[in-house]
N, C-alpha and C. Protein backbone atom coordinates (compact mmCIF):
# COMPACT_ATOMS: atom_id res chain seq x y z
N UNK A 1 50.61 -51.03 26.50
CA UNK A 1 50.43 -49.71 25.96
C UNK A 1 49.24 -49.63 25.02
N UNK A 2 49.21 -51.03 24.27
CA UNK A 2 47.78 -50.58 23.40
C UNK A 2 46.35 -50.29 23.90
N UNK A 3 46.27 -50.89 25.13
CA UNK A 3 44.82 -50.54 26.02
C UNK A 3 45.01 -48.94 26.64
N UNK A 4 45.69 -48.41 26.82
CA UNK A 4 46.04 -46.76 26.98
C UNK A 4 45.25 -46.00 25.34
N UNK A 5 46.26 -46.26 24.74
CA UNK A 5 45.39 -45.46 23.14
C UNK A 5 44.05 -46.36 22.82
N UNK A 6 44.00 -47.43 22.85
CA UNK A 6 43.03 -47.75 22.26
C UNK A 6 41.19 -47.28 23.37
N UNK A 7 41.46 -46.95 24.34
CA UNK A 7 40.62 -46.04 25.37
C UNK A 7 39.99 -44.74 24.66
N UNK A 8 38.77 -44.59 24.70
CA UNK A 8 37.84 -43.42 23.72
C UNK A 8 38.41 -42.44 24.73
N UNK A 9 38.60 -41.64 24.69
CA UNK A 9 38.83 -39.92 24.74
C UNK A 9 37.63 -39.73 25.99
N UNK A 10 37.59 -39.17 26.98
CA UNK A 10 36.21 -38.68 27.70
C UNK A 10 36.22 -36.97 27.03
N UNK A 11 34.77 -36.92 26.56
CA UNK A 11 34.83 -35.28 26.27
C UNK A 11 33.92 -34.60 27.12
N UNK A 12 34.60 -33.51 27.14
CA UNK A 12 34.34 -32.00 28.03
C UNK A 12 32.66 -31.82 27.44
N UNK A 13 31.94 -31.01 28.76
CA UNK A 13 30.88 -30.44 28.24
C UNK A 13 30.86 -28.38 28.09
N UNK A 14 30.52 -28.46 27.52
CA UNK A 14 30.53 -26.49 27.36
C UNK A 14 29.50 -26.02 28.37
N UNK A 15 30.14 -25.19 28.86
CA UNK A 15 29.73 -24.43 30.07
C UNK A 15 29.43 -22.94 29.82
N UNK A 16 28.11 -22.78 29.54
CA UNK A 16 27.49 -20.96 29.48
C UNK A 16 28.03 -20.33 30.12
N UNK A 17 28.63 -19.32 29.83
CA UNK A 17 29.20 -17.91 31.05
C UNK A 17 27.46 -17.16 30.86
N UNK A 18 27.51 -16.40 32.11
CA UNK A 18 26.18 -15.77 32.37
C UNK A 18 26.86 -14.21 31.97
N UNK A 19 26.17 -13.38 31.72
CA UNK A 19 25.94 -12.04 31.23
C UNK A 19 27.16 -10.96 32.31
N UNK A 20 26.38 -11.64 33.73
CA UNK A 20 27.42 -10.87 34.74
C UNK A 20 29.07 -11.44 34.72
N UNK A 21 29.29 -12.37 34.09
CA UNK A 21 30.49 -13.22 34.28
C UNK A 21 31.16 -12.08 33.26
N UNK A 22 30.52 -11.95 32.02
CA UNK A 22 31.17 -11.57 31.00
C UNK A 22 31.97 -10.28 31.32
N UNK A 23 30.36 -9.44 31.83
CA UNK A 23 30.71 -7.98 32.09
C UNK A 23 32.15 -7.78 32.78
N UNK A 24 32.07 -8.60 33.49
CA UNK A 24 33.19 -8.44 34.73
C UNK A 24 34.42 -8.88 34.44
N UNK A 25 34.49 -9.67 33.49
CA UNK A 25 35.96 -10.42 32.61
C UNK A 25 36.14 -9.14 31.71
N UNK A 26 35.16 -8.40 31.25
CA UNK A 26 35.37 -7.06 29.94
C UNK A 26 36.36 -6.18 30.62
N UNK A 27 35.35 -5.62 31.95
CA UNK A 27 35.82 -4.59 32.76
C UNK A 27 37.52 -5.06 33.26
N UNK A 28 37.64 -6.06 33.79
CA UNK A 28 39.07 -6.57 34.44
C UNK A 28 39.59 -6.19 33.40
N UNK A 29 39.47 -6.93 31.84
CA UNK A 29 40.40 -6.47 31.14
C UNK A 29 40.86 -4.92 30.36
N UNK A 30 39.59 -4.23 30.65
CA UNK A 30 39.76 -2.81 30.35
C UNK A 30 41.17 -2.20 31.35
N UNK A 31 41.11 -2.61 32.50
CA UNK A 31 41.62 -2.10 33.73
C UNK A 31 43.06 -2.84 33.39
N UNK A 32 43.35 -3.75 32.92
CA UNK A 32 44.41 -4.52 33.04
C UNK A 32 45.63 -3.82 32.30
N UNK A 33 46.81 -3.16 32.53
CA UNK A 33 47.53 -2.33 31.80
C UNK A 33 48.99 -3.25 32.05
N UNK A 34 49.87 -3.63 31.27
CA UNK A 34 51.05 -4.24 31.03
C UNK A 34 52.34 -3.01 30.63
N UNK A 35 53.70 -3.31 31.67
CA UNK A 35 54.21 -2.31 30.82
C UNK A 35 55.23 -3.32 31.14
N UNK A 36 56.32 -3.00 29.81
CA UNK A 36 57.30 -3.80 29.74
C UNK A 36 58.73 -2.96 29.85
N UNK A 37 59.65 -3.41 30.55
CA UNK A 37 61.04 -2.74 30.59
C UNK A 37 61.96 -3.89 30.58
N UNK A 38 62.82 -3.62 29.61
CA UNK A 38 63.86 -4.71 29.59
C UNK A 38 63.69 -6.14 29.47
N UNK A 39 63.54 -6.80 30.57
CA UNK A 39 63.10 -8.51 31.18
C UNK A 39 62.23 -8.83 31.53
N UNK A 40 61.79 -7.34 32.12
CA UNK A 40 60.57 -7.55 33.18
C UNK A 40 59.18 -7.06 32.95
N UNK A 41 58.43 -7.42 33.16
CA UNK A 41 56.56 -7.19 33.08
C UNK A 41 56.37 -6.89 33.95
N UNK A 42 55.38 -5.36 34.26
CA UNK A 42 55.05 -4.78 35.43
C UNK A 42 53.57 -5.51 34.99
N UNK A 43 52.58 -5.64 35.55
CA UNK A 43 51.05 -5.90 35.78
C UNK A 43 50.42 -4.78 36.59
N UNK A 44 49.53 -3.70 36.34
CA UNK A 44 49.07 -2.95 36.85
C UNK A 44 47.16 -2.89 36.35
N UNK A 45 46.55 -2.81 37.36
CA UNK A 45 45.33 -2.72 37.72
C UNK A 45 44.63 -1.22 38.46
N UNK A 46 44.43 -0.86 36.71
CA UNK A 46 44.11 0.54 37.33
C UNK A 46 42.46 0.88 37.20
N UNK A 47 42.05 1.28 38.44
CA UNK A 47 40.28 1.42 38.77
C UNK A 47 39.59 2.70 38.66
């Protein structure tokens, strides 16, 4: 077990979103409407 922890970490590199990525993650979430009743979560996608 000590060669498991004693192993450096591999780290992640950061990845740029481009301008159009963004727009389009904004817009989805403008559109994205949640309604809740009781238990259940409706998900609705309105355009």
């Amino acid at each position: 077990m000590e060669k498991v922890y004693s192993e450096q970490a591999k780290t992640c590199e950061v990845i740029q979103a481009g301008k159009a990525t963004v727009d389009r993650l904004l817009q989805f979430s403008r559109t994205l409407h949640l309604v809740e009743y009781k238990d259940f979560t409706f998900e609705a996608n309105l355009n």
